[in-house]
PDB file of N, CA and C in Angstrom:
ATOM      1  N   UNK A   1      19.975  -3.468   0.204  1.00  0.00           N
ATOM      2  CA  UNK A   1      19.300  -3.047   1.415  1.00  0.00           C
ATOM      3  C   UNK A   1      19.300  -1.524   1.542  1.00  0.00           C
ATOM      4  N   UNK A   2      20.364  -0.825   1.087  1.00  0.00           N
ATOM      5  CA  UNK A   2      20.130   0.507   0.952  1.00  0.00           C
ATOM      6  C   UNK A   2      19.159   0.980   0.344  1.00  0.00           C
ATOM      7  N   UNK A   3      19.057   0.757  -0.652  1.00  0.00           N
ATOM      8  CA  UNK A   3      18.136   1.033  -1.654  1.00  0.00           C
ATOM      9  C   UNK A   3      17.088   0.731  -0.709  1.00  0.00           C
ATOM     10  N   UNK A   4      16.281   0.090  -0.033  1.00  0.00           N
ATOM     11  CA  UNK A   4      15.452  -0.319   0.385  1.00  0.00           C
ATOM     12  C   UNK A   4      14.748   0.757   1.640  1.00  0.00           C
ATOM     13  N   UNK A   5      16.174   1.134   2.618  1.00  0.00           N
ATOM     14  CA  UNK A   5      15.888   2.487   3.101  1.00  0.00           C
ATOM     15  C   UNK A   5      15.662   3.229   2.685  1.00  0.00           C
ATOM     16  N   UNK A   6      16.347   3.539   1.438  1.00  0.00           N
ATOM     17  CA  UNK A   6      15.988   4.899   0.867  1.00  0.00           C
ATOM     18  C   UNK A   6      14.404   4.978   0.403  1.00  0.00           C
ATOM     19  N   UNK A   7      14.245   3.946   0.047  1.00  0.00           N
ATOM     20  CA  UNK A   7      12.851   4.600   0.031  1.00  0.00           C
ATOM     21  C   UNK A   7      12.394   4.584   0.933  1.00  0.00           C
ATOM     22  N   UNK A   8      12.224   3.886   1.859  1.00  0.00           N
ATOM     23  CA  UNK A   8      11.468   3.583   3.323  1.00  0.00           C
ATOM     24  C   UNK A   8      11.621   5.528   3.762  1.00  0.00           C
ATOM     25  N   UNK A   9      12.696   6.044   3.650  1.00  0.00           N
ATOM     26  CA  UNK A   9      13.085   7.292   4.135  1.00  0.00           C
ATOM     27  C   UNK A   9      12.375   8.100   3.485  1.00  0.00           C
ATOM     28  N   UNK A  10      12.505   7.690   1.560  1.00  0.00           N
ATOM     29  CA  UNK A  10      11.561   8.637   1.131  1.00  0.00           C
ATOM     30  C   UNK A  10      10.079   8.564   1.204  1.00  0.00           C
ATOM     31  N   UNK A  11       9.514   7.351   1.846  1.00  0.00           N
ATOM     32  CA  UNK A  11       8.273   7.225   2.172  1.00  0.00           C
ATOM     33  C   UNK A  11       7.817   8.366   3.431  1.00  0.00           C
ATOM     34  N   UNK A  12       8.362   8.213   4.303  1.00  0.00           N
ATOM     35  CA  UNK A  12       8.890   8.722   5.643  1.00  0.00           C
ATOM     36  C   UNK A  12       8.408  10.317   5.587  1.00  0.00           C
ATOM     37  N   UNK A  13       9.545  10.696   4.187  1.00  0.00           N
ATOM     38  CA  UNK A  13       9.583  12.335   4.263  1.00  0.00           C
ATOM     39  C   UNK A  13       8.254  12.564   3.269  1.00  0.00           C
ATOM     40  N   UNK A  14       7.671  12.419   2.306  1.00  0.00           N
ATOM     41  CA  UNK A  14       6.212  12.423   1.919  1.00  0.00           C
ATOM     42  C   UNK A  14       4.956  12.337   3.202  1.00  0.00           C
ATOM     43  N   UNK A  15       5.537  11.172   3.463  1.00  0.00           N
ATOM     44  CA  UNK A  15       4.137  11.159   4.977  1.00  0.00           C
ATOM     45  C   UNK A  15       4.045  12.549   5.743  1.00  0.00           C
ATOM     46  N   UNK A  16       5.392  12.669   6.045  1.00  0.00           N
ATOM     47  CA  UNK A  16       5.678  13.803   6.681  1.00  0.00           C
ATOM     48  C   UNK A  16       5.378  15.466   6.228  1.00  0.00           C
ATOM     49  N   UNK A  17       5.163  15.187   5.005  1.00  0.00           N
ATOM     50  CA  UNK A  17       5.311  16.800   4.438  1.00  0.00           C
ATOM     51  C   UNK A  17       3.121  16.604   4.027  1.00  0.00           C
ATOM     52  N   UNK A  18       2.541  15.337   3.608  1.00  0.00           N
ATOM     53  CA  UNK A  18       1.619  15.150   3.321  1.00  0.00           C
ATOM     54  C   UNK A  18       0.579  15.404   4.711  1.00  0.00           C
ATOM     55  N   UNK A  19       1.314  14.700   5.865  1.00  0.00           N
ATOM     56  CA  UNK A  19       0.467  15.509   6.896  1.00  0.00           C
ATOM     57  C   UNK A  19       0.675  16.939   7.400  1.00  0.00           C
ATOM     58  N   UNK A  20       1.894  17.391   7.297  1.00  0.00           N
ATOM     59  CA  UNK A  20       1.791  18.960   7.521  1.00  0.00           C
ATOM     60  C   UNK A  20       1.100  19.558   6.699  1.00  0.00           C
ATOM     61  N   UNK A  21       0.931  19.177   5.322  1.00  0.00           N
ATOM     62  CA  UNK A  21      -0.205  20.336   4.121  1.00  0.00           C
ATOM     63  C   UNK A  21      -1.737  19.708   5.015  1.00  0.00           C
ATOM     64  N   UNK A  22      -1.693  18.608   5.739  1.00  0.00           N
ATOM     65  CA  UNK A  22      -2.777  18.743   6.452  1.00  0.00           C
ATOM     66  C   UNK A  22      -3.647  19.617   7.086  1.00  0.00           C
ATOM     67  N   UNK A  23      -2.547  19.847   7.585  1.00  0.00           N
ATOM     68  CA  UNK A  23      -2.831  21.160   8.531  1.00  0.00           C
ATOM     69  C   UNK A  23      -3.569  22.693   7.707  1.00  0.00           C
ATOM     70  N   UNK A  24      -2.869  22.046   6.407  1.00  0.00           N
ATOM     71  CA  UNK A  24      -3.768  23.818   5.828  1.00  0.00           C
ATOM     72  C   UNK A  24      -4.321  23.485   4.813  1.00  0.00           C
ATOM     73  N   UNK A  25      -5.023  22.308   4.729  1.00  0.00           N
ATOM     74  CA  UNK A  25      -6.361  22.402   4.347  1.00  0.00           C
ATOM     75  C   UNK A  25      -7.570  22.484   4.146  1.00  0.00           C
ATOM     76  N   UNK A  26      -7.749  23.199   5.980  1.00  0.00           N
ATOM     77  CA  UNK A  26      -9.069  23.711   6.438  1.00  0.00           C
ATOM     78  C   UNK A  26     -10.464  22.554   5.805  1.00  0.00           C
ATOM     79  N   UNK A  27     -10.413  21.335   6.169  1.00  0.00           N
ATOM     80  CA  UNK A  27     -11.021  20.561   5.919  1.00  0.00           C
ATOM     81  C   UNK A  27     -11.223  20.263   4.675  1.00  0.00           C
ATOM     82  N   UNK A  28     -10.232  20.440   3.833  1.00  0.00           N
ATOM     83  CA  UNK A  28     -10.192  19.941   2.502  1.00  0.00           C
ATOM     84  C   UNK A  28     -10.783  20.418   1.854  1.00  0.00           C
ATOM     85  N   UNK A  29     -11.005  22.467   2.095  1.00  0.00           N
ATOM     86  CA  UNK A  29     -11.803  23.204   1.239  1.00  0.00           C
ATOM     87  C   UNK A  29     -10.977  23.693   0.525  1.00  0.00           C
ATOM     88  N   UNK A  30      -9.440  23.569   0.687  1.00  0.00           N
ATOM     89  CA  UNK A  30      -8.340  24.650   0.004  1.00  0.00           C
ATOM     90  C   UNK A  30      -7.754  23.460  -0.874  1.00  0.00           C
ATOM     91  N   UNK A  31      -7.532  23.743  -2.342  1.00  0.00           N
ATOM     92  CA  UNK A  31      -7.217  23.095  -3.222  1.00  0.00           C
ATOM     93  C   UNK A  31      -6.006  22.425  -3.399  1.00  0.00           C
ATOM     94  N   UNK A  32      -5.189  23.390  -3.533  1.00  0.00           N
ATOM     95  CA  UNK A  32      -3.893  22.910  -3.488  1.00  0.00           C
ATOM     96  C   UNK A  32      -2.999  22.046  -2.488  1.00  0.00           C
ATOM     97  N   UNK A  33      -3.545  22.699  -1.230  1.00  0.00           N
ATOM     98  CA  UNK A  33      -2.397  22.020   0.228  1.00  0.00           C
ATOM     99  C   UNK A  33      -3.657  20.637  -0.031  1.00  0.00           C
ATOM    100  N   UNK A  34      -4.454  20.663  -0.148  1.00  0.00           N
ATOM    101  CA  UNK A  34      -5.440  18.977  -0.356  1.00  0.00           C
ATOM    102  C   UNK A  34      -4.885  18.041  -1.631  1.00  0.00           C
ATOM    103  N   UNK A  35      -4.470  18.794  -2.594  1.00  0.00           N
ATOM    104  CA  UNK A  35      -4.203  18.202  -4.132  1.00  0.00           C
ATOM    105  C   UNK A  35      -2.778  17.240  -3.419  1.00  0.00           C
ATOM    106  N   UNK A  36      -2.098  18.361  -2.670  1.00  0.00           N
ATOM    107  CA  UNK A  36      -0.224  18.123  -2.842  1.00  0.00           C
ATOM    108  C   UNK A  36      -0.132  16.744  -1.319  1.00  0.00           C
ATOM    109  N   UNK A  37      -1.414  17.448  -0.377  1.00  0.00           N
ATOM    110  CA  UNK A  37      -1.714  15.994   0.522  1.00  0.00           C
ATOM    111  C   UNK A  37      -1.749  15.251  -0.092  1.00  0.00           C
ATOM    112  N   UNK A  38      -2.952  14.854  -0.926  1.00  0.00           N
ATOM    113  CA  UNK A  38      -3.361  13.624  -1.526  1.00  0.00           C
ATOM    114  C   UNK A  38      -1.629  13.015  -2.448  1.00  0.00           C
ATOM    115  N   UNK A  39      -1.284  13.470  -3.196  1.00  0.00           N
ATOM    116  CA  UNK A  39       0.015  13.433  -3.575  1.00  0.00           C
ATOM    117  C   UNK A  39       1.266  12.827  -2.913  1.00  0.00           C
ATOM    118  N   UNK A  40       0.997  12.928  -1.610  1.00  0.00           N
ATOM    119  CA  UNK A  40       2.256  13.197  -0.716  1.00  0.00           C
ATOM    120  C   UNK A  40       1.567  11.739  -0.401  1.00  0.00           C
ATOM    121  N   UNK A  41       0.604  11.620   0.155  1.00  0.00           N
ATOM    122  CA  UNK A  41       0.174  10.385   0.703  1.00  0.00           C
ATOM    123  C   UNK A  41       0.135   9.144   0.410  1.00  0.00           C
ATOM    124  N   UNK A  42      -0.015   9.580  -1.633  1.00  0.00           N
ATOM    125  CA  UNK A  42      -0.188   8.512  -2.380  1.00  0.00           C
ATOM    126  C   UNK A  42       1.190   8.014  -2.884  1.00  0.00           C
ATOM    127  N   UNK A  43       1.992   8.599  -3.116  1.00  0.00           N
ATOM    128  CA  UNK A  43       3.896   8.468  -2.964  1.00  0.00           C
ATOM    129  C   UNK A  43       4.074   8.007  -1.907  1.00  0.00           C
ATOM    130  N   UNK A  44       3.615   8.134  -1.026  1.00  0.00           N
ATOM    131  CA  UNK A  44       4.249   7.410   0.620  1.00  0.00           C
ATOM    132  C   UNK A  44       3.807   6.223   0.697  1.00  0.00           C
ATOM    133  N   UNK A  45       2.484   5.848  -0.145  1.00  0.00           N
ATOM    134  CA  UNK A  45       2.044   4.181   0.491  1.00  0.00           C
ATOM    135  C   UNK A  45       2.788   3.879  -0.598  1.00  0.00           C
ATOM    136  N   UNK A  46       3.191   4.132  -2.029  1.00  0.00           N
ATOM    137  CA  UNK A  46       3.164   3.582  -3.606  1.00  0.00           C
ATOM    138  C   UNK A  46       4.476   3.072  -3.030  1.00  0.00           C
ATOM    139  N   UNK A  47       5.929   4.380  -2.085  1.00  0.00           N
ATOM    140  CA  UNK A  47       6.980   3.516  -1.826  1.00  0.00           C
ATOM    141  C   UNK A  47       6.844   2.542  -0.929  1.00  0.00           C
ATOM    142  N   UNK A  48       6.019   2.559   0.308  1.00  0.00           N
ATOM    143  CA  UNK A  48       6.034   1.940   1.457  1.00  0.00           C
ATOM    144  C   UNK A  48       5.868   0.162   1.163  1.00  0.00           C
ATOM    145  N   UNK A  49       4.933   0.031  -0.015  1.00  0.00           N
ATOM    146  CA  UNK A  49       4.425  -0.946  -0.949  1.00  0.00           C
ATOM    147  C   UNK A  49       6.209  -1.535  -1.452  1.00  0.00           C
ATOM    148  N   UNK A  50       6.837  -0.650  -2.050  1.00  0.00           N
ATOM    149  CA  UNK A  50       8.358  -1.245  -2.734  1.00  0.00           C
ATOM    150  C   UNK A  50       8.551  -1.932  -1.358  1.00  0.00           C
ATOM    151  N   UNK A  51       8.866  -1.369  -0.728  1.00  0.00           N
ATOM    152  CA  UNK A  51       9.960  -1.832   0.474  1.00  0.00           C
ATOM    153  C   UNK A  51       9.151  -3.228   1.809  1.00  0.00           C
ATOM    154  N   UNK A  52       7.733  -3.173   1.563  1.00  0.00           N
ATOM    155  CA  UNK A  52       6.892  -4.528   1.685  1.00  0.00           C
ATOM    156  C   UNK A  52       7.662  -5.871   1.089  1.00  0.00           C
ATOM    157  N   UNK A  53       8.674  -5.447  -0.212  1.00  0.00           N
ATOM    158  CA  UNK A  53       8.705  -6.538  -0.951  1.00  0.00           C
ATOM    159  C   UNK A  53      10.498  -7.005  -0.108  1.00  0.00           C
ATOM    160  N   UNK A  54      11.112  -6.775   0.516  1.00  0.00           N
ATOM    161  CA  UNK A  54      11.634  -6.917   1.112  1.00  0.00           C
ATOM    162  C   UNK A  54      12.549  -7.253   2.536  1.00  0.00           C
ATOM    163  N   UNK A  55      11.433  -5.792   3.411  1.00  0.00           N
ATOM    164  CA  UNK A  55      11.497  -6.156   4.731  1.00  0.00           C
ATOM    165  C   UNK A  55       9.984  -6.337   5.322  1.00  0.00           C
ATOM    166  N   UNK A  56       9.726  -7.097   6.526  1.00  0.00           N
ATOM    167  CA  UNK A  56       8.742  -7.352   6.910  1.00  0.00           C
ATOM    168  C   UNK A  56       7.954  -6.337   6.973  1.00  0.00           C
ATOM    169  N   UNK A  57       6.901  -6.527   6.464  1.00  0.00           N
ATOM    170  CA  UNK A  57       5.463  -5.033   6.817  1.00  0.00           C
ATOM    171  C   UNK A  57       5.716  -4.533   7.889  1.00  0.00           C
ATOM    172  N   UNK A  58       5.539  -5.395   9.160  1.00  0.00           N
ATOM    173  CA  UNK A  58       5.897  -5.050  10.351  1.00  0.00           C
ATOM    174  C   UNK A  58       6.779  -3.873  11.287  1.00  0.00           C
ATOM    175  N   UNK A  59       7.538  -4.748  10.532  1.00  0.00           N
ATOM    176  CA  UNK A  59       8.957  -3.496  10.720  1.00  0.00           C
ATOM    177  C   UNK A  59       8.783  -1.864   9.884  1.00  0.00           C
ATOM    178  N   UNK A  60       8.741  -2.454   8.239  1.00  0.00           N
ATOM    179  CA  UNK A  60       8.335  -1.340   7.953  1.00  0.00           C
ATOM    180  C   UNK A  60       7.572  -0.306   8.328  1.00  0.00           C
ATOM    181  N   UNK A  61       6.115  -0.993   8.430  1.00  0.00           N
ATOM    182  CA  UNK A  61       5.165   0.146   9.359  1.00  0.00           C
ATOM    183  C   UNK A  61       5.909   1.131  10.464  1.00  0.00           C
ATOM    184  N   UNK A  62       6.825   0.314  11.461  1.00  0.00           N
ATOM    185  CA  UNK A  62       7.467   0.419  13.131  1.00  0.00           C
ATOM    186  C   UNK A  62       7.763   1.355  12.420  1.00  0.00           C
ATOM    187  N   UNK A  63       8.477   1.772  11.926  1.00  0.00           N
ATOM    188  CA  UNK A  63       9.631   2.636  11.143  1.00  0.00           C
ATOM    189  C   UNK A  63       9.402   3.884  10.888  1.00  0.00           C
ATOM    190  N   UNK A  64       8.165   3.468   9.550  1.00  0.00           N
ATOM    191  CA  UNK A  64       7.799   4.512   8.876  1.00  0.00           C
ATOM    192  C   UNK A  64       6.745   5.340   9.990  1.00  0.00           C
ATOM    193  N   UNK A  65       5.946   4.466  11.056  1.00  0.00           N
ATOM    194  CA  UNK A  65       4.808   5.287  11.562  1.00  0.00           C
ATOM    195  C   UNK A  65       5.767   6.127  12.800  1.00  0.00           C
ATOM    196  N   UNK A  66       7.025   5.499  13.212  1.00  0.00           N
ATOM    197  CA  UNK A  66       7.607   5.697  14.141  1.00  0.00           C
ATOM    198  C   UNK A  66       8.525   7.169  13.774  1.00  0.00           C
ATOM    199  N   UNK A  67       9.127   6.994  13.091  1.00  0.00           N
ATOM    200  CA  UNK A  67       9.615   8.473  12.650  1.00  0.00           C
ATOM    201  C   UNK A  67       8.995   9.398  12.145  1.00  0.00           C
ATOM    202  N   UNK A  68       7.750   9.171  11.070  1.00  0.00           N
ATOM    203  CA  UNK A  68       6.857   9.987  11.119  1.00  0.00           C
ATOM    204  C   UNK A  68       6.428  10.644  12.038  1.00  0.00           C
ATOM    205  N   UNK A  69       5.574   9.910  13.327  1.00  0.00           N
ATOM    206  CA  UNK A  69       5.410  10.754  14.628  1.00  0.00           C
ATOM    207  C   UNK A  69       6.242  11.347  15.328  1.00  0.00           C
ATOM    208  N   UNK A  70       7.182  10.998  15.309  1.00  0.00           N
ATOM    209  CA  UNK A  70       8.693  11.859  15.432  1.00  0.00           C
ATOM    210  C   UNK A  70       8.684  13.444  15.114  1.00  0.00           C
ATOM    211  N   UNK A  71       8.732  13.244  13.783  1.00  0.00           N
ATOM    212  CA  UNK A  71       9.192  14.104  12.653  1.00  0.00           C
ATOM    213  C   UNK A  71       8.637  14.567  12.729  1.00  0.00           C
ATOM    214  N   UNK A  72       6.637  15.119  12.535  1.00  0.00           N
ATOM    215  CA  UNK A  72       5.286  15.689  12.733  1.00  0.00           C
ATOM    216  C   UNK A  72       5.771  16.637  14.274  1.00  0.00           C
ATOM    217  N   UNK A  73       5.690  15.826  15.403  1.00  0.00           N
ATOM    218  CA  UNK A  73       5.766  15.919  16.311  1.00  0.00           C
ATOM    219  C   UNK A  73       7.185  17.437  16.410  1.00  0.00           C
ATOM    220  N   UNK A  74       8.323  17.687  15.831  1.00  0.00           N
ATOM    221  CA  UNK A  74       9.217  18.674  15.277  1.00  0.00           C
ATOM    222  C   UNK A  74       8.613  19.501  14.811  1.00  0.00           C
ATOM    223  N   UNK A  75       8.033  19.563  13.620  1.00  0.00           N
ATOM    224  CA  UNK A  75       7.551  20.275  12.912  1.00  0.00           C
ATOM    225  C   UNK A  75       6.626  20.866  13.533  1.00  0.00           C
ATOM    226  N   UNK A  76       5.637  20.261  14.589  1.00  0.00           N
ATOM    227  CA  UNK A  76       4.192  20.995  14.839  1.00  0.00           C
ATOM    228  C   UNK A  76       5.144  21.723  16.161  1.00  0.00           C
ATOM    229  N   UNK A  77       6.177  21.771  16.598  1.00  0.00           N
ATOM    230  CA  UNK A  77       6.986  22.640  17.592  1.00  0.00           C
ATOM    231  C   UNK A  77       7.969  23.840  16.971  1.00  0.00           C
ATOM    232  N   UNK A  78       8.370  23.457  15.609  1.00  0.00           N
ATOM    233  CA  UNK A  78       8.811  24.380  14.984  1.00  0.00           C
ATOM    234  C   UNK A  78       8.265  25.284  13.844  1.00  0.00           C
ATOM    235  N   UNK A  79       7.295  24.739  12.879  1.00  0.00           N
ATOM    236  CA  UNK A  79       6.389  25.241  12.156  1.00  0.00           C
ATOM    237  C   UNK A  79       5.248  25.994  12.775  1.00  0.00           C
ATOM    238  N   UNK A  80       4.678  25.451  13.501  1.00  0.00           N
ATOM    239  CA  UNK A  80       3.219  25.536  14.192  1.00  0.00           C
ATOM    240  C   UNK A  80       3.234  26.203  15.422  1.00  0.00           C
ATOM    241  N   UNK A  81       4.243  26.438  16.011  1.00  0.00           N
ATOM    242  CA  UNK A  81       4.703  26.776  17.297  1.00  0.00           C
ATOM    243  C   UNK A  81       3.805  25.991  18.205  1.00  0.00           C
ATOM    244  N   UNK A  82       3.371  25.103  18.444  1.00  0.00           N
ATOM    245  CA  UNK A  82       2.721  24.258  19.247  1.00  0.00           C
ATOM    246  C   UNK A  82       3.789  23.046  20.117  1.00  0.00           C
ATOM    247  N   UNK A  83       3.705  23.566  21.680  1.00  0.00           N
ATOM    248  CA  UNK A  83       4.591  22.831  22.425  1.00  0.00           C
ATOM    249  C   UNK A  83       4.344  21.772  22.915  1.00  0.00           C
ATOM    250  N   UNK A  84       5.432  21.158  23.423  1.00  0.00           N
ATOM    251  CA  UNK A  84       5.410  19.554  23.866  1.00  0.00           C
ATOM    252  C   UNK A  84       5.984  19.601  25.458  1.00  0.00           C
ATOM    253  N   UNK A  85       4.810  18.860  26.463  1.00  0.00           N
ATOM    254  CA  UNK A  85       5.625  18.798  27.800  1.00  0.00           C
ATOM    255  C   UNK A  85       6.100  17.534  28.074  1.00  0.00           C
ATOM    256  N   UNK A  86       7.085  17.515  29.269  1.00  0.00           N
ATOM    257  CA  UNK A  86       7.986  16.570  29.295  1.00  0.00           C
ATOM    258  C   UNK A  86       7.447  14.855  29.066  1.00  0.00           C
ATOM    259  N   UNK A  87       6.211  14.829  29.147  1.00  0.00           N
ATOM    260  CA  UNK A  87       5.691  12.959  29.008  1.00  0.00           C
ATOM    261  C   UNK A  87       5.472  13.114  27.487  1.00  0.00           C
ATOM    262  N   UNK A  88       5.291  14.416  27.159  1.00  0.00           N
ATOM    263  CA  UNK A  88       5.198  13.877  25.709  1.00  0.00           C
ATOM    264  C   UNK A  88       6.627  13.689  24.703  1.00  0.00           C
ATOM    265  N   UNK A  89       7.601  14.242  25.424  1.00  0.00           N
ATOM    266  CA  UNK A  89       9.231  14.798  25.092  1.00  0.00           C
ATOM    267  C   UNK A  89       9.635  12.887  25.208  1.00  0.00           C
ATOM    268  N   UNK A  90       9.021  12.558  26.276  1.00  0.00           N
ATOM    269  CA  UNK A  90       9.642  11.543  26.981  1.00  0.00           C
ATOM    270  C   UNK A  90       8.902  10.165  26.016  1.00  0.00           C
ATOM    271  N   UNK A  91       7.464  10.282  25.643  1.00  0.00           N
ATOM    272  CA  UNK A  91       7.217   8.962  24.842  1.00  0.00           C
ATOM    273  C   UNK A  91       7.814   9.629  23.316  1.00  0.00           C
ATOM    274  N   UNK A  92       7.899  10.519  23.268  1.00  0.00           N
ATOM    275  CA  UNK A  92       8.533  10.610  21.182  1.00  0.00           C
ATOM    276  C   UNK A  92      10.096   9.899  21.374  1.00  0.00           C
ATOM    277  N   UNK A  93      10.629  10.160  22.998  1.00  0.00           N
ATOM    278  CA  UNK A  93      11.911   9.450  22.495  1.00  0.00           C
ATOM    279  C   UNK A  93      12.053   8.093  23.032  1.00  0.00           C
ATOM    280  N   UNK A  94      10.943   7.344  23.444  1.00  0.00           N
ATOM    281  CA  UNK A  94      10.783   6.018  23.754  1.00  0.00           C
ATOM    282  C   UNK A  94      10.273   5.266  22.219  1.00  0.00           C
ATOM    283  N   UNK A  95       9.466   6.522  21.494  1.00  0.00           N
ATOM    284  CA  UNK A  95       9.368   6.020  19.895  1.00  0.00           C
ATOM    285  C   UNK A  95      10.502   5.791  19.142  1.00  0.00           C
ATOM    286  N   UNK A  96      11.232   6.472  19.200  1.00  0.00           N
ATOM    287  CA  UNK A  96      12.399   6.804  18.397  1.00  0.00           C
ATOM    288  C   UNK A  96      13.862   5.779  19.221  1.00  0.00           C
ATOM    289  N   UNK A  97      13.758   5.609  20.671  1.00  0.00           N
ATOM    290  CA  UNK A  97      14.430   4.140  20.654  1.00  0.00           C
ATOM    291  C   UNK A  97      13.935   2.912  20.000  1.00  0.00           C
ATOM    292  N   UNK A  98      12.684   2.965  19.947  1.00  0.00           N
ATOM    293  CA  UNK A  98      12.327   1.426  19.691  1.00  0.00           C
ATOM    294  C   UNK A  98      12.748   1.287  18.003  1.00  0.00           C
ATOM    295  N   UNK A  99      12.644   2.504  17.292  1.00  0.00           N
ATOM    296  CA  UNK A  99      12.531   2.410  15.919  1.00  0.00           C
ATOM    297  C   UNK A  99      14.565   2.025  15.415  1.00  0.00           C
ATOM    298  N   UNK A 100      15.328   2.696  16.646  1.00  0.00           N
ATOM    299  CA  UNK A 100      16.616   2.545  16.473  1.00  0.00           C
ATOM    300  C   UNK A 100      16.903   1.009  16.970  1.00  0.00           C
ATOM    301  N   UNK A 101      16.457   0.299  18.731  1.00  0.00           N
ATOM    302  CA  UNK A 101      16.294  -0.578  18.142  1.00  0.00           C
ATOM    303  C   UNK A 101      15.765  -1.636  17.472  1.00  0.00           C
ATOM    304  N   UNK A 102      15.082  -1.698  16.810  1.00  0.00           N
ATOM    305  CA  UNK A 102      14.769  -2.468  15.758  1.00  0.00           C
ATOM    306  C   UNK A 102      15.579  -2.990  15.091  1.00  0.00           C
ATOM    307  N   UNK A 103      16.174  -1.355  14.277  1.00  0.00           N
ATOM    308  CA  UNK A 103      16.803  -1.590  12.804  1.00  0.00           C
ATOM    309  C   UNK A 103      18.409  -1.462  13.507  1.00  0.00           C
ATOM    310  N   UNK A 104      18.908  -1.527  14.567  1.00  0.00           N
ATOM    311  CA  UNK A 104      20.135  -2.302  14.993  1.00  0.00           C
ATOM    312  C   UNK A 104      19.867  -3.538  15.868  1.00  0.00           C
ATOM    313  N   UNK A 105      19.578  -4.310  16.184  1.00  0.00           N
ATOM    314  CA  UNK A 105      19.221  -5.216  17.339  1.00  0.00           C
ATOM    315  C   UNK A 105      18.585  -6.451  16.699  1.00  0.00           C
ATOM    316  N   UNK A 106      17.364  -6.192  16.375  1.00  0.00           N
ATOM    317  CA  UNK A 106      16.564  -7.331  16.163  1.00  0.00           C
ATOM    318  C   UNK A 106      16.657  -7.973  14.472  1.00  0.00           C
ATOM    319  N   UNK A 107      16.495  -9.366  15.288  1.00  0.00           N
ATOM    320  CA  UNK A 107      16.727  -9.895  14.225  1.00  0.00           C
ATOM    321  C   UNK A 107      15.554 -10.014  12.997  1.00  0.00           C
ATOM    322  N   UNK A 108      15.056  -9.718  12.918  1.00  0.00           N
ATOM    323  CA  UNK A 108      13.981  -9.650  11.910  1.00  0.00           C
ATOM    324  C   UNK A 108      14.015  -8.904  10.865  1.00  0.00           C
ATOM    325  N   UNK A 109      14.880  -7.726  10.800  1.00  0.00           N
ATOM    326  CA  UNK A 109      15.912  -6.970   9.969  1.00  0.00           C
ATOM    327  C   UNK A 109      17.002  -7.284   9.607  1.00  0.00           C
ATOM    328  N   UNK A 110      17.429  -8.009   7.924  1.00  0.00           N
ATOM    329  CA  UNK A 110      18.575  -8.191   7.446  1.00  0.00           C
ATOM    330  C   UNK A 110      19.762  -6.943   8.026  1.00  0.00           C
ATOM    331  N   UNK A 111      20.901  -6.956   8.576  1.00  0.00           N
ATOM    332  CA  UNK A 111      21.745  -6.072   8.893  1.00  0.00           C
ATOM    333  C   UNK A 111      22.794  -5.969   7.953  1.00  0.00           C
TER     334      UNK A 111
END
């Protein structure tokens, strides 16, 4: 089952770094931050696919889309300097309970 996070995590951090080169690829005219997207994106479904074979899609998705928006959501406040007011402070951490419980609580996740 570790193994199983770990990729789920390393799916997670690809999504994550694949949509920030988003951001600077000025509509997919700049080569590289588009090459290393496409890259980042295609590693994130190729693991997301491993870890299908284990835990429910479902969950997985919860997870992976759930900390992703998380994580994005950091980055576009610390990278980007672009701020967040309190309803938006307030649903990233109503995301980020549901994704905790999930993967402690419910049963639909081997523990």
């Amino acid at each position: 089952m570790l193994q199983t996070y770990s990729l789920l995590g390393l799916a997670v951090a690809l999504e994550v770094v694949g949509t920030s080169l988003l951001a600077r690829t000025d509509g997919f005219t700049r080569l590289l931050p588009t090459l290393g997207m496409a890259l980042c994106y295609g590693g994130a479904f190729y693991l997301l696919s491993l870890t299908v074979r284990v835990l429910p899609v479902g969950i997985v998705y919860a997870v992976w889309s759930g900390m992703g928006i998380v994580l994005i959501a950091a980055i576009g406040v610390f990278a980007f300097r672009q701020s967040l007011d309190f309803w938006a402070i307030t649903g990233l951490g109503l995301i980020l309970a549901g994704v905790v419980i999930i993967n402690t609580l419910s049963n639909s996740v081997q523990h």
